[in-house]
N, C-alpha and C. Protein backbone atom coordinates (compact mmCIF):
# COMPACT_ATOMS: atom_id res chain seq x y z
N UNK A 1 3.25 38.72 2.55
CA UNK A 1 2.33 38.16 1.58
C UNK A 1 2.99 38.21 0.20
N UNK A 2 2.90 37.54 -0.47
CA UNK A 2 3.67 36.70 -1.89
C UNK A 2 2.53 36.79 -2.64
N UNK A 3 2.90 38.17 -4.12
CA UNK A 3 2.17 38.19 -5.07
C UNK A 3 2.66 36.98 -6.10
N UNK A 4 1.62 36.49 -7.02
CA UNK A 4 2.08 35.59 -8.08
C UNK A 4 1.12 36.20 -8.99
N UNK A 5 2.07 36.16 -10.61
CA UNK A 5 1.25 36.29 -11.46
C UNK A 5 0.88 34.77 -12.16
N UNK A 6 -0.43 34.90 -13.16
CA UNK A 6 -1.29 34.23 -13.55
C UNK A 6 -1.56 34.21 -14.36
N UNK A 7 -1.55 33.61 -15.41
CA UNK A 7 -1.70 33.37 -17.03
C UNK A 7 -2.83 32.40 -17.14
N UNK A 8 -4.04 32.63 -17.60
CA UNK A 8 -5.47 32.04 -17.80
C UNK A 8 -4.98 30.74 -19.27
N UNK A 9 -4.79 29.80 -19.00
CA UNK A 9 -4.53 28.94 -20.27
C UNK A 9 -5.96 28.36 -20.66
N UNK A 10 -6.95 28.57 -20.36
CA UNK A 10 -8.06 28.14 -21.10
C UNK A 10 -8.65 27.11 -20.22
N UNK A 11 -9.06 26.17 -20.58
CA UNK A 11 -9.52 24.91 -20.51
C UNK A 11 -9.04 23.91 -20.24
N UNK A 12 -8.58 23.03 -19.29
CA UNK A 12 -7.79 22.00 -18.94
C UNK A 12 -8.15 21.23 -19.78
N UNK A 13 -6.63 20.63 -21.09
CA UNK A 13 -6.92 19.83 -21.42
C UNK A 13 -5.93 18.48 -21.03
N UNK A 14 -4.28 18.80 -20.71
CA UNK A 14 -3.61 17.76 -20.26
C UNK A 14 -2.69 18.22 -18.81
N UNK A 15 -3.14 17.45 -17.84
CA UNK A 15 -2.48 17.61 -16.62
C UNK A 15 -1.42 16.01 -15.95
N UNK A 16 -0.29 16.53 -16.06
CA UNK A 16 0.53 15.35 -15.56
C UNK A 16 0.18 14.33 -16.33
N UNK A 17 0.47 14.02 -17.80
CA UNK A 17 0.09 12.80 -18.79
C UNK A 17 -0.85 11.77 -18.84
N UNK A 18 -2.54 13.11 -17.85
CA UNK A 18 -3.66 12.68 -18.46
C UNK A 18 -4.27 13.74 -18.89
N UNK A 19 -4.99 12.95 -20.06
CA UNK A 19 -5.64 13.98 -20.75
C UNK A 19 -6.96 14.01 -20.44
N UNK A 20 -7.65 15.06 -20.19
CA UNK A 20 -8.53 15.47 -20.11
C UNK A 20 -10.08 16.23 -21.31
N UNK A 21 -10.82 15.43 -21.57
CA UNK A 21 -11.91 15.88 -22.51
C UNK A 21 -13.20 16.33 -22.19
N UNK A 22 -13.90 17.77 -22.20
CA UNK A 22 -14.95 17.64 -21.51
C UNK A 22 -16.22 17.77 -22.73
N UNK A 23 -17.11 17.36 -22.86
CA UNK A 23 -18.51 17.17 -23.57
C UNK A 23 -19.72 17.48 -23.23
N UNK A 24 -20.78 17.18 -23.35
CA UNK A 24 -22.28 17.42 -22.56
C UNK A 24 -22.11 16.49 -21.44
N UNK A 25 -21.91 14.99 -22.05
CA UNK A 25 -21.90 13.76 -21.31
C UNK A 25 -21.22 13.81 -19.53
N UNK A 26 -19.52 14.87 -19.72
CA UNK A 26 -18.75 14.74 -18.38
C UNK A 26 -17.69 15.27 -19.33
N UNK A 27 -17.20 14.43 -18.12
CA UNK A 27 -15.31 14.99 -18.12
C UNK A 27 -14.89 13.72 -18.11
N UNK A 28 -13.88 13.34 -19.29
CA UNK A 28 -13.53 11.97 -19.32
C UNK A 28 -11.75 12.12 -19.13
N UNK A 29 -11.53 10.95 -18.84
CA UNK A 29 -10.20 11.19 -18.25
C UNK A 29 -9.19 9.87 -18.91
N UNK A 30 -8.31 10.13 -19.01
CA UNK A 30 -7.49 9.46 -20.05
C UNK A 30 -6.15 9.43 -20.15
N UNK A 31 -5.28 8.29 -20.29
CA UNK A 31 -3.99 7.99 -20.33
C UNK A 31 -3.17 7.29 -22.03
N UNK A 32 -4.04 7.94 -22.72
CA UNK A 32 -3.61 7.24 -24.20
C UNK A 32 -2.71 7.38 -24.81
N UNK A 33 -2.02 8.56 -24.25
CA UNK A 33 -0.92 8.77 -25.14
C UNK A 33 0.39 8.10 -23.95
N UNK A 34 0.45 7.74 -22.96
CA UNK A 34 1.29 6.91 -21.71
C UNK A 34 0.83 5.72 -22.00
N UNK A 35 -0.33 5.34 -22.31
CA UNK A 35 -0.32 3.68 -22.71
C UNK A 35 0.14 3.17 -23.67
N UNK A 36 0.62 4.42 -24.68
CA UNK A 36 0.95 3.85 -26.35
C UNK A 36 2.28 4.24 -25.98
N UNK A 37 2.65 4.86 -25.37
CA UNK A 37 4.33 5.27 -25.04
C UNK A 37 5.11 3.74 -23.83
N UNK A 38 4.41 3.64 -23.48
CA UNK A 38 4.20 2.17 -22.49
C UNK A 38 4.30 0.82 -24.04
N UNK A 39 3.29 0.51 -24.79
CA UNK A 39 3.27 -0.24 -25.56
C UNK A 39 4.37 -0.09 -26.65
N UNK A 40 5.17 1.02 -26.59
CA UNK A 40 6.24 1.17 -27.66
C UNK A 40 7.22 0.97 -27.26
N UNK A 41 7.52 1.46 -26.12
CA UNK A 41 8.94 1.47 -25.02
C UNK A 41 9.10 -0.68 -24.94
N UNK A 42 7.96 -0.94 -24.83
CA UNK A 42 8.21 -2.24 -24.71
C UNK A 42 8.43 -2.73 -25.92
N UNK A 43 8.49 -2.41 -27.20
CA UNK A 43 8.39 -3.12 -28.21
C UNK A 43 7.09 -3.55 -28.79
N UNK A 44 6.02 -3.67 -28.04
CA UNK A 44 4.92 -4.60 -28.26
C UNK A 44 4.12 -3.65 -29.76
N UNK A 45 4.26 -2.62 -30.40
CA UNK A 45 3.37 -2.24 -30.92
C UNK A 45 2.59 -3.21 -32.21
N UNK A 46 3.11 -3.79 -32.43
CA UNK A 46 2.56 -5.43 -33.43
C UNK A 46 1.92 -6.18 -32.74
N UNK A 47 2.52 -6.19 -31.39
CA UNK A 47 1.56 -7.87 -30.88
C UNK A 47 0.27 -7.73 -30.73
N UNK A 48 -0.12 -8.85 -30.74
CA UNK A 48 -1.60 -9.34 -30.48
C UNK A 48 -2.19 -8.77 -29.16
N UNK A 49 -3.24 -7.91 -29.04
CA UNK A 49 -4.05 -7.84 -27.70
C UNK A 49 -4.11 -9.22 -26.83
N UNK A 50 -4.89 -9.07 -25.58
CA UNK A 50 -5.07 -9.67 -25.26
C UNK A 50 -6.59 -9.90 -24.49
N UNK A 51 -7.40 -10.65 -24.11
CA UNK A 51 -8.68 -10.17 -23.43
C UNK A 51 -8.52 -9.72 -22.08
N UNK A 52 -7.97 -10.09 -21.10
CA UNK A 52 -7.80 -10.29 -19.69
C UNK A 52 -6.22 -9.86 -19.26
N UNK A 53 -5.55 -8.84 -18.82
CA UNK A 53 -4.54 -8.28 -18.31
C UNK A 53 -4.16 -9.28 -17.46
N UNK A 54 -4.08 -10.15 -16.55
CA UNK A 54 -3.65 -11.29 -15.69
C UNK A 54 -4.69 -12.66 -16.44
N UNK A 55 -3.73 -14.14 -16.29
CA UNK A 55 -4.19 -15.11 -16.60
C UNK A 55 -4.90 -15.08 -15.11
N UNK A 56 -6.26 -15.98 -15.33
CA UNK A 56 -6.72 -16.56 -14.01
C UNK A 56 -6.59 -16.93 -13.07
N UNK A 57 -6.02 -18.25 -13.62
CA UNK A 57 -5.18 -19.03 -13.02
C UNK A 57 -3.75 -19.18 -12.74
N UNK A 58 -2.94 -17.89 -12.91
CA UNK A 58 -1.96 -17.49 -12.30
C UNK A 58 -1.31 -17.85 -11.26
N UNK A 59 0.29 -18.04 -11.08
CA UNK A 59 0.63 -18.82 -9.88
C UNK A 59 2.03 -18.11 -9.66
N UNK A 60 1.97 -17.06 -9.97
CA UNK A 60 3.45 -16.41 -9.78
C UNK A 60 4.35 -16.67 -8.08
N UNK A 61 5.20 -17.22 -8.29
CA UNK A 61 6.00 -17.25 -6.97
C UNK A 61 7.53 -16.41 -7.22
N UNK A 62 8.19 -16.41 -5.36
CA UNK A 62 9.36 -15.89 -5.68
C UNK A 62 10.46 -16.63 -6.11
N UNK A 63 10.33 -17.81 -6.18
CA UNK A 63 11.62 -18.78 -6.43
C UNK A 63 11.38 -19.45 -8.00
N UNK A 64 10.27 -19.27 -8.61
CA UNK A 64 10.31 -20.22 -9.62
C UNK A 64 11.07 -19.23 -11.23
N UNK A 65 12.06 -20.17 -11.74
CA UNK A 65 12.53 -19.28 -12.80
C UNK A 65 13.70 -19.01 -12.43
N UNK A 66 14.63 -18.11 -13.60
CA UNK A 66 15.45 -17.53 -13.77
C UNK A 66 14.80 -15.98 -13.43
N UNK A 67 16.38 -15.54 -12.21
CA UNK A 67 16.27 -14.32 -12.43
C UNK A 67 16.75 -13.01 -13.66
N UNK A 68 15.96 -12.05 -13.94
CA UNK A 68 15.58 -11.46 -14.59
C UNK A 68 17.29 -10.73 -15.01
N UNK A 69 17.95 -10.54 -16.16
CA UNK A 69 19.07 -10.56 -15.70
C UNK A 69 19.29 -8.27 -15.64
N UNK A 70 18.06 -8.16 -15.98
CA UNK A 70 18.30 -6.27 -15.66
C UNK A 70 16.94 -6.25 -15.08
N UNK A 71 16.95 -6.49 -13.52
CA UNK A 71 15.46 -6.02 -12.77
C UNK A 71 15.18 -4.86 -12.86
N UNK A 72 15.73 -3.39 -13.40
CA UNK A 72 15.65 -2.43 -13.31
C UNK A 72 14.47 -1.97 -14.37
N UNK A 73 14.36 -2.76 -15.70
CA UNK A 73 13.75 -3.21 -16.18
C UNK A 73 12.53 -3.24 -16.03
N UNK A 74 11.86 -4.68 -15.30
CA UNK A 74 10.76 -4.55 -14.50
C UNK A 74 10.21 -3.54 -13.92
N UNK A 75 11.31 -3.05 -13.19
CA UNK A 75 11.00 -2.32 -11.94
C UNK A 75 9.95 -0.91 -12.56
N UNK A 76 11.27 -0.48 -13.46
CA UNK A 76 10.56 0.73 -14.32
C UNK A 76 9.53 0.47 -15.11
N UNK A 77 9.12 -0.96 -15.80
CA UNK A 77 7.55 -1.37 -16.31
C UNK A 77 6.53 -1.32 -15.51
N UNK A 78 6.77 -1.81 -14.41
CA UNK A 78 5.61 -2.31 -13.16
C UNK A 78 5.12 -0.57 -12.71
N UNK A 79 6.33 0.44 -12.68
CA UNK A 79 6.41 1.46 -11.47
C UNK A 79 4.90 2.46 -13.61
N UNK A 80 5.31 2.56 -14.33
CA UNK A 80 4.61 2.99 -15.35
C UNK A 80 3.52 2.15 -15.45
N UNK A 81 3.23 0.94 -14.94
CA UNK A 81 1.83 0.81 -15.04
C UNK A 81 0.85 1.01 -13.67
N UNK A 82 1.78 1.06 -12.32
CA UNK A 82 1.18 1.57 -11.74
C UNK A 82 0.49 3.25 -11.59
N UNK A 83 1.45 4.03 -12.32
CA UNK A 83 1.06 5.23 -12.78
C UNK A 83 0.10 5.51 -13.48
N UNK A 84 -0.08 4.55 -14.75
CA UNK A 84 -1.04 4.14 -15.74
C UNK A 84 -2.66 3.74 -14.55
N UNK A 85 -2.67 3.20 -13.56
CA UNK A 85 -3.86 2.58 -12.65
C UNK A 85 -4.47 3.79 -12.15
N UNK A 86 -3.97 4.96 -12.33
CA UNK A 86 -4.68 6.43 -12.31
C UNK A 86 -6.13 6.12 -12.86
N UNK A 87 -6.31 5.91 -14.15
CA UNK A 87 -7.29 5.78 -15.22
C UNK A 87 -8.09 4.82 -15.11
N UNK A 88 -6.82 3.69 -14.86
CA UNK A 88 -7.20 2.25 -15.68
C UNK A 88 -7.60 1.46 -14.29
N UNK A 89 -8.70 1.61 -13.37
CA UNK A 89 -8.95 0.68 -12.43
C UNK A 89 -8.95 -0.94 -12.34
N UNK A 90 -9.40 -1.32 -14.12
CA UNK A 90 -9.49 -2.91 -14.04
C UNK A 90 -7.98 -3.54 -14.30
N UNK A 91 -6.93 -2.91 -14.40
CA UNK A 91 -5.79 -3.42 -14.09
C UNK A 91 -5.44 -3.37 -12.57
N UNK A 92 -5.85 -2.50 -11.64
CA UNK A 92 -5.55 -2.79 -10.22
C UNK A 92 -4.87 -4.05 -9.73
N UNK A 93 -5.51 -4.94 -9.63
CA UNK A 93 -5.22 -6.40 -9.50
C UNK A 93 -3.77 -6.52 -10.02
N UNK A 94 -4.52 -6.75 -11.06
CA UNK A 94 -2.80 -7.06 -11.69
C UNK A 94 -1.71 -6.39 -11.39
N UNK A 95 -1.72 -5.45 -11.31
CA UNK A 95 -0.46 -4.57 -10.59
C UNK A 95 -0.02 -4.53 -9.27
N UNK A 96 -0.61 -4.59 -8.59
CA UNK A 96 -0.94 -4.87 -7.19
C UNK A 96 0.16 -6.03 -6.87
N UNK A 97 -0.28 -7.44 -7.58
CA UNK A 97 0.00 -8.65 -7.67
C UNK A 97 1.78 -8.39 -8.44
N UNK A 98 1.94 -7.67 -9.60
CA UNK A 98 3.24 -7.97 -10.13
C UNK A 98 4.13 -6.70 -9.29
N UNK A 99 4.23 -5.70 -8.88
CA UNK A 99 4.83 -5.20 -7.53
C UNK A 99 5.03 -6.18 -6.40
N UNK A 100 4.63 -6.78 -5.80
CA UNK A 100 5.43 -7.59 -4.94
C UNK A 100 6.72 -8.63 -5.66
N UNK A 101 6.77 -8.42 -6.53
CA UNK A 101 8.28 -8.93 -6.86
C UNK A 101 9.18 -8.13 -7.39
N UNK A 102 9.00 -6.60 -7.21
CA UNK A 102 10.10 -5.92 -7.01
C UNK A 102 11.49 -5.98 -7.07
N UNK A 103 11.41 -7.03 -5.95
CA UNK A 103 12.97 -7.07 -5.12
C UNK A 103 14.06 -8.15 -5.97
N UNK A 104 13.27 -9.12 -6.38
CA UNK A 104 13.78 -10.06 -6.82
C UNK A 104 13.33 -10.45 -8.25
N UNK A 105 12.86 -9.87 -9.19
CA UNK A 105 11.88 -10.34 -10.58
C UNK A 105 12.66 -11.51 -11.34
N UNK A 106 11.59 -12.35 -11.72
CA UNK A 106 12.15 -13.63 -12.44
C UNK A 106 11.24 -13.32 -14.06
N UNK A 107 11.65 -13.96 -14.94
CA UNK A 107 11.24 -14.21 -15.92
C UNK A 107 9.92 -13.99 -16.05
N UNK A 108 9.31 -15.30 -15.13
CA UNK A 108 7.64 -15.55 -15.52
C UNK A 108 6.69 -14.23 -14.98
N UNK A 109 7.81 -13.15 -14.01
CA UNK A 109 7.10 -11.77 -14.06
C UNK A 109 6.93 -10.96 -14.84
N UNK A 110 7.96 -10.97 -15.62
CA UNK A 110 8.34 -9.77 -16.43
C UNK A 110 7.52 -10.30 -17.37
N UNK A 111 7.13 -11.82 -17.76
CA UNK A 111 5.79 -12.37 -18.66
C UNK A 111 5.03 -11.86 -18.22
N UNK A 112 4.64 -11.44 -17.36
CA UNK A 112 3.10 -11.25 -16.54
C UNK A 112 3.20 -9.87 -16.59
N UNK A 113 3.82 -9.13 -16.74
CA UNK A 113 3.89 -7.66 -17.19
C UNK A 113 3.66 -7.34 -18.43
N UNK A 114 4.05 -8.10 -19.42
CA UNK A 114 3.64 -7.67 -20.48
C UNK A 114 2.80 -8.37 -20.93
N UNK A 115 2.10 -9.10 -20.50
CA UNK A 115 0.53 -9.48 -20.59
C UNK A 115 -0.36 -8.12 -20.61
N UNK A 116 0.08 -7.75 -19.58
CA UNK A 116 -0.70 -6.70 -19.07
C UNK A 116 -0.47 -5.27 -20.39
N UNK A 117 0.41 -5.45 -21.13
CA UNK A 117 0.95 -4.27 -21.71
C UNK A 117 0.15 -5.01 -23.26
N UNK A 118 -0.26 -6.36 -23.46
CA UNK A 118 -1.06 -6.79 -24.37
C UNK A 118 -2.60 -6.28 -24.15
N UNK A 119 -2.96 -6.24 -23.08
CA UNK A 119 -4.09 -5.89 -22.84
C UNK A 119 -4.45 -4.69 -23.03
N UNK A 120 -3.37 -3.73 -22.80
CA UNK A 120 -3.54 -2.21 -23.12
C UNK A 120 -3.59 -2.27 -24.25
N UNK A 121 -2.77 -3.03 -25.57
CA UNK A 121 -2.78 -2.65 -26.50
C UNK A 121 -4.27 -3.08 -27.27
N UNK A 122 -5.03 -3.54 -26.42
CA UNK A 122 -6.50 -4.10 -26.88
C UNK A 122 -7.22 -2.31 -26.88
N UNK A 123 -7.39 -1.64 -26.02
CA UNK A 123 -8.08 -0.88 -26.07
C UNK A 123 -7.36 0.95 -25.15
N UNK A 124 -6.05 1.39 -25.46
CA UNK A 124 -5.31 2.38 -25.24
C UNK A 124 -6.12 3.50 -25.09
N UNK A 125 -7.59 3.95 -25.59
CA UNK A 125 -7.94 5.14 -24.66
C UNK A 125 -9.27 4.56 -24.10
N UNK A 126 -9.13 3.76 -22.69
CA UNK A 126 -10.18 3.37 -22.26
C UNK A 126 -9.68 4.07 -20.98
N UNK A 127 -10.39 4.67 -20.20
CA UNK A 127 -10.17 5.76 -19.07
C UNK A 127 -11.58 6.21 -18.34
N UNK A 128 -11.83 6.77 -17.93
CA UNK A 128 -13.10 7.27 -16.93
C UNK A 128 -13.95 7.95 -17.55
N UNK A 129 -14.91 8.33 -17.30
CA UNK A 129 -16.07 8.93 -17.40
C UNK A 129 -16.72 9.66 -16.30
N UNK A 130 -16.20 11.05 -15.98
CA UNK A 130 -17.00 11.50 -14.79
C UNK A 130 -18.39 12.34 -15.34
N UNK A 131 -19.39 11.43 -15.24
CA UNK A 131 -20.56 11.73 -15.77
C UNK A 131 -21.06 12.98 -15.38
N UNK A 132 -21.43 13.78 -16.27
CA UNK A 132 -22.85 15.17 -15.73
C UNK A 132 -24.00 14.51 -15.37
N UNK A 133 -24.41 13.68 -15.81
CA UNK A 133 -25.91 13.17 -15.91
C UNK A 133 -26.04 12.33 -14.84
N UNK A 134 -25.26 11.66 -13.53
CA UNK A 134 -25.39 10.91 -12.60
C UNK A 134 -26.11 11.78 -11.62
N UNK A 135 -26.44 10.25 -10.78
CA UNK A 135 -26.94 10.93 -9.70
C UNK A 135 -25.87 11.13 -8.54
N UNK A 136 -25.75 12.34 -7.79
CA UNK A 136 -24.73 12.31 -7.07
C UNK A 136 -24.79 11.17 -5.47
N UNK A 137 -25.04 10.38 -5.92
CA UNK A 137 -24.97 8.60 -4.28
C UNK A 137 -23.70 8.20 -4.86
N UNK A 138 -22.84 7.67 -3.39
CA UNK A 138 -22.22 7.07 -3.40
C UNK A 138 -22.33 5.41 -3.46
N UNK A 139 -21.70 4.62 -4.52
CA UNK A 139 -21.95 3.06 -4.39
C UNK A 139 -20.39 2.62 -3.79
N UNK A 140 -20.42 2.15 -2.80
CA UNK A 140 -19.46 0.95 -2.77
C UNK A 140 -19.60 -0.46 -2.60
N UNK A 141 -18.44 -0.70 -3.33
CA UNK A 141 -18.27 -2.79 -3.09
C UNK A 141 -17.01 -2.77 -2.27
N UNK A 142 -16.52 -3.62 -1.57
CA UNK A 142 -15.90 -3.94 -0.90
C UNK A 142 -15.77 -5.78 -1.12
N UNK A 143 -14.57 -6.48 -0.97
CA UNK A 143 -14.87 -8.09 -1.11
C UNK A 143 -13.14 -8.66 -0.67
N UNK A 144 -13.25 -9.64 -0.11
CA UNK A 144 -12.00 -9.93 0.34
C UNK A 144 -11.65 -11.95 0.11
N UNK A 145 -10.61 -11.85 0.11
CA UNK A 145 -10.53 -13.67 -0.14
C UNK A 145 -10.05 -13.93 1.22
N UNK A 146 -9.39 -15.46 0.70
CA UNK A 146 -9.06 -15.92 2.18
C UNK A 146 -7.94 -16.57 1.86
N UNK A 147 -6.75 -15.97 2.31
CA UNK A 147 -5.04 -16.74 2.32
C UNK A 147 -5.15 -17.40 1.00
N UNK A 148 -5.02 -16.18 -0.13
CA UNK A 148 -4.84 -16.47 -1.79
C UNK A 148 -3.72 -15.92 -2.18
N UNK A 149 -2.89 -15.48 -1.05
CA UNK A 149 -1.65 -15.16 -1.94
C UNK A 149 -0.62 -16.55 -0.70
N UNK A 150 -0.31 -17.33 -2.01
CA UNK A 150 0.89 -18.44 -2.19
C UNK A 150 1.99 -18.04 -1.04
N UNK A 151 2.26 -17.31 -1.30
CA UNK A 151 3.91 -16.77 -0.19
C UNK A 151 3.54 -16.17 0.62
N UNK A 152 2.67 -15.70 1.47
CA UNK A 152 2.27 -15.02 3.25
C UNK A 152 1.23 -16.08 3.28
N UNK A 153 0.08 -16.43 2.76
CA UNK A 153 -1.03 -16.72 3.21
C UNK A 153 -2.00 -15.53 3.77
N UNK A 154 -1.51 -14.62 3.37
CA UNK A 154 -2.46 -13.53 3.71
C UNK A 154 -3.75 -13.30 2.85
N UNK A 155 -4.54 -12.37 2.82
CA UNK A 155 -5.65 -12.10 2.19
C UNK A 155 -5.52 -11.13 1.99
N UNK A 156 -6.31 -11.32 0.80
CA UNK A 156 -6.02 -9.69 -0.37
C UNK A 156 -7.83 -8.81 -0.06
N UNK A 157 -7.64 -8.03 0.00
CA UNK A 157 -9.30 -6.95 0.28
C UNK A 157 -8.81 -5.61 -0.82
N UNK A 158 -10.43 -6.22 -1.42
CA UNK A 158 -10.30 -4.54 -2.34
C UNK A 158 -11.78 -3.95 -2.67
N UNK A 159 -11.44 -2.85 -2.92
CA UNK A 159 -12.52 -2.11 -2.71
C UNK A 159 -12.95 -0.77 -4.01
N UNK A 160 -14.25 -0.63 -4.32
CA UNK A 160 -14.59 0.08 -5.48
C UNK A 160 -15.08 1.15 -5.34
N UNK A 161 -15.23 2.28 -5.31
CA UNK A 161 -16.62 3.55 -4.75
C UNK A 161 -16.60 4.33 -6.26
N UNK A 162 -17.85 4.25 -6.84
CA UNK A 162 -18.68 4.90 -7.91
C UNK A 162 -19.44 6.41 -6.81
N UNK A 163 -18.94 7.16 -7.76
CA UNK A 163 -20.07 8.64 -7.46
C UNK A 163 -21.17 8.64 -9.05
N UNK A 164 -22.11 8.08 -8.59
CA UNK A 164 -22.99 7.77 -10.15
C UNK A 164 -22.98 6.63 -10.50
N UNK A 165 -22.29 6.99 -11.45
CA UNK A 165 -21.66 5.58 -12.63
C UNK A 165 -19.91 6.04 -13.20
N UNK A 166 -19.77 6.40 -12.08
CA UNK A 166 -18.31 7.13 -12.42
C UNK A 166 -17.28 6.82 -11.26
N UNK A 167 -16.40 5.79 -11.59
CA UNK A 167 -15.75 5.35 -10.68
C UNK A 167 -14.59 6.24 -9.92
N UNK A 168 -14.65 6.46 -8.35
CA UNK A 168 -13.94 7.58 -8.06
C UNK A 168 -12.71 7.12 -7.09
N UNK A 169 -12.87 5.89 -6.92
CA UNK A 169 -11.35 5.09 -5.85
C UNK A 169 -11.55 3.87 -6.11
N UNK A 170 -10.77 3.38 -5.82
CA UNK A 170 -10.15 1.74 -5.69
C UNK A 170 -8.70 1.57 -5.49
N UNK A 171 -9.07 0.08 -5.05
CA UNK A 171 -7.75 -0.34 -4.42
C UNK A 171 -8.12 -1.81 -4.01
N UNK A 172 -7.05 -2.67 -4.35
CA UNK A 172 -6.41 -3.75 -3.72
C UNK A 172 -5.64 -3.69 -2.89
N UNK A 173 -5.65 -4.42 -1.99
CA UNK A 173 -4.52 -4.77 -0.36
C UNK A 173 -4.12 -5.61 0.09
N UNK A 174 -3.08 -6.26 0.57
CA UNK A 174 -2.66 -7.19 1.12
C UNK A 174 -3.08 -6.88 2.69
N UNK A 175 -3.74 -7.62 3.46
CA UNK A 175 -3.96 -7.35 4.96
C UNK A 175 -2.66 -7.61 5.89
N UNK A 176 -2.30 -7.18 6.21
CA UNK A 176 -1.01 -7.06 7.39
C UNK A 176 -1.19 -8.74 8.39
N UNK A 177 -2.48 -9.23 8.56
CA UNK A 177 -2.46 -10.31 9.36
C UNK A 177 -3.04 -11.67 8.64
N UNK A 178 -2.50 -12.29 9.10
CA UNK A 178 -3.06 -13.64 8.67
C UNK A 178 -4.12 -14.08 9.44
N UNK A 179 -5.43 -14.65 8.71
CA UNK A 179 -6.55 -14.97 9.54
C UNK A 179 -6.66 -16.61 9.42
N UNK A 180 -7.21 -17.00 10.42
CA UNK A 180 -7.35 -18.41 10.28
C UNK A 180 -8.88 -18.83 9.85
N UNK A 181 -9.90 -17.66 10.16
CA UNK A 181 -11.24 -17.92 9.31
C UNK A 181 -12.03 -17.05 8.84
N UNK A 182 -12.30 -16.85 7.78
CA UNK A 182 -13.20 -16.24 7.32
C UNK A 182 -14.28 -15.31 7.72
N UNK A 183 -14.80 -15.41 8.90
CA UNK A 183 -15.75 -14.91 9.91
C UNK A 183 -14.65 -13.67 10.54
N UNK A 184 -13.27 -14.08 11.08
CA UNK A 184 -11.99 -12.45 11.36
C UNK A 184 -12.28 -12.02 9.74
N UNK A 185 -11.89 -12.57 9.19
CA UNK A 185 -11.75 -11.61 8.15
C UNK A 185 -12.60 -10.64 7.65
N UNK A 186 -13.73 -11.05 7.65
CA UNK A 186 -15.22 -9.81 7.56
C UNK A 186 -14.96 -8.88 8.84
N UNK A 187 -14.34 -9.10 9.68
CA UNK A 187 -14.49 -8.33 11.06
C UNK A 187 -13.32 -7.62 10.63
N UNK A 188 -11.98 -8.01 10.63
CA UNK A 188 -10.66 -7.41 10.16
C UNK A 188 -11.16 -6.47 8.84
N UNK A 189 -11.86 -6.66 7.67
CA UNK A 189 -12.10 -5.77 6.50
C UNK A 189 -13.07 -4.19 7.26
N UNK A 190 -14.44 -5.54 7.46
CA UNK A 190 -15.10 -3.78 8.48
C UNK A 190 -14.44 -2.61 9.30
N UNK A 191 -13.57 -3.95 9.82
CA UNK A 191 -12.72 -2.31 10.63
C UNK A 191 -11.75 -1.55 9.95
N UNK A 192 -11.31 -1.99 9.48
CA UNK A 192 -10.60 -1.29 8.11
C UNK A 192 -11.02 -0.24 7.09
N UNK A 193 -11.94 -0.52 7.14
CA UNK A 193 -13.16 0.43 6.17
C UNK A 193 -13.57 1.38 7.37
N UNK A 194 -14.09 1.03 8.28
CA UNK A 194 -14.14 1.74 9.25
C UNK A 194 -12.82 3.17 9.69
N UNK A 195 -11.86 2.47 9.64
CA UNK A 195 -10.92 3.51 9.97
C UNK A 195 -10.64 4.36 9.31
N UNK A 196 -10.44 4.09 7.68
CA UNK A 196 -10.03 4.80 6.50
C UNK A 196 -11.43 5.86 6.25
């Protein structure tokens, strides 16, 4: 048996470059000082916010463009904002979406990355809220498309679970199979949810 000693540091306030605040309200959770280290590393600290982290109507493919001429680049933006999706659930999507070009990044990605790094700079300590005052029920959403990603034709399924009003998982997915209708696909998501 292995004694360890123990040093009482108080109050958790920063664990692994989130910070942590607690109040009457909860325990709020936070990445502000990695989103402004994110918004500086890129240069962006002047630019303009943005409203929406991904355009809408977005059409990113793997062939269109010049490749990126230091993907390493990317790689290390995309891999810090997925770190950043700790906090920040309504970027999910978007990240989700600019990781699959990894392998090969072109231009109009590394645009689409720092879209996303405009958007942070709109609002840098926006992070969670794990409420005292909720009720402890679980809510989930769950919602899936149908062959919306351009290059597989696969379908993307993602999913939300609130404890309260305090969001406690999420995730976007690419489904492993291609469906030909809509009707598999509710059946393919249920069981999926089912298993996990």
């Amino acid at each position: 048996m292995f004694n360890f000693h123990m040093k009482d540091l108080g109050m958790l306030k920063y664990f692994l470059g989130i910070e942590v605040a607690r109040n009457s309200t909860g325990i709020f959770l936070c990445q502000c000082k990695y989103a402004l280290d994110i918004i500086s590393k890129t240069g962006l600290l002047g630019a303009k916010p943005v409203g929406f982290p991904m355009d809408p109507n977005h059409c990113l493919s793997l062939a269109k463009g010049a490749l990126l001429p230091d993907p390493e680049q990317y790689k290390r933006l995309v891999g810090w904002l997925l770190y950043l999706s700790i906090t920040r659930p309504e970027h999910s999507y978007c990240v989700h979406t600019l990781a699959q070009f990894m392998q090969h990044p072109r231009q109009e990605h590394w645009d689409a990355a720092l879209r996303v790094v405009h958007f942070l700079k709109a609002n840098p300590r926006q992070g969670i809220l794990l409420s005292a005052n909720c009720d402890l029920q679980l809510y989930a959403w769950c919602d899936l498309d149908w062959a919306s990603c351009p290059l597989t034709r696969k379908s993307l399924t993602g999913w939300f679970i609130l404890l309260g009003n305090s969001p406690i998982s999420w995730k976007t997915k690419k489904q492993h199979i291609v469906s030909v209708l809509l009707q598999k696909q509710n059946i393919v998501l249920w069981l999926l949810l089912l298993v996990s």
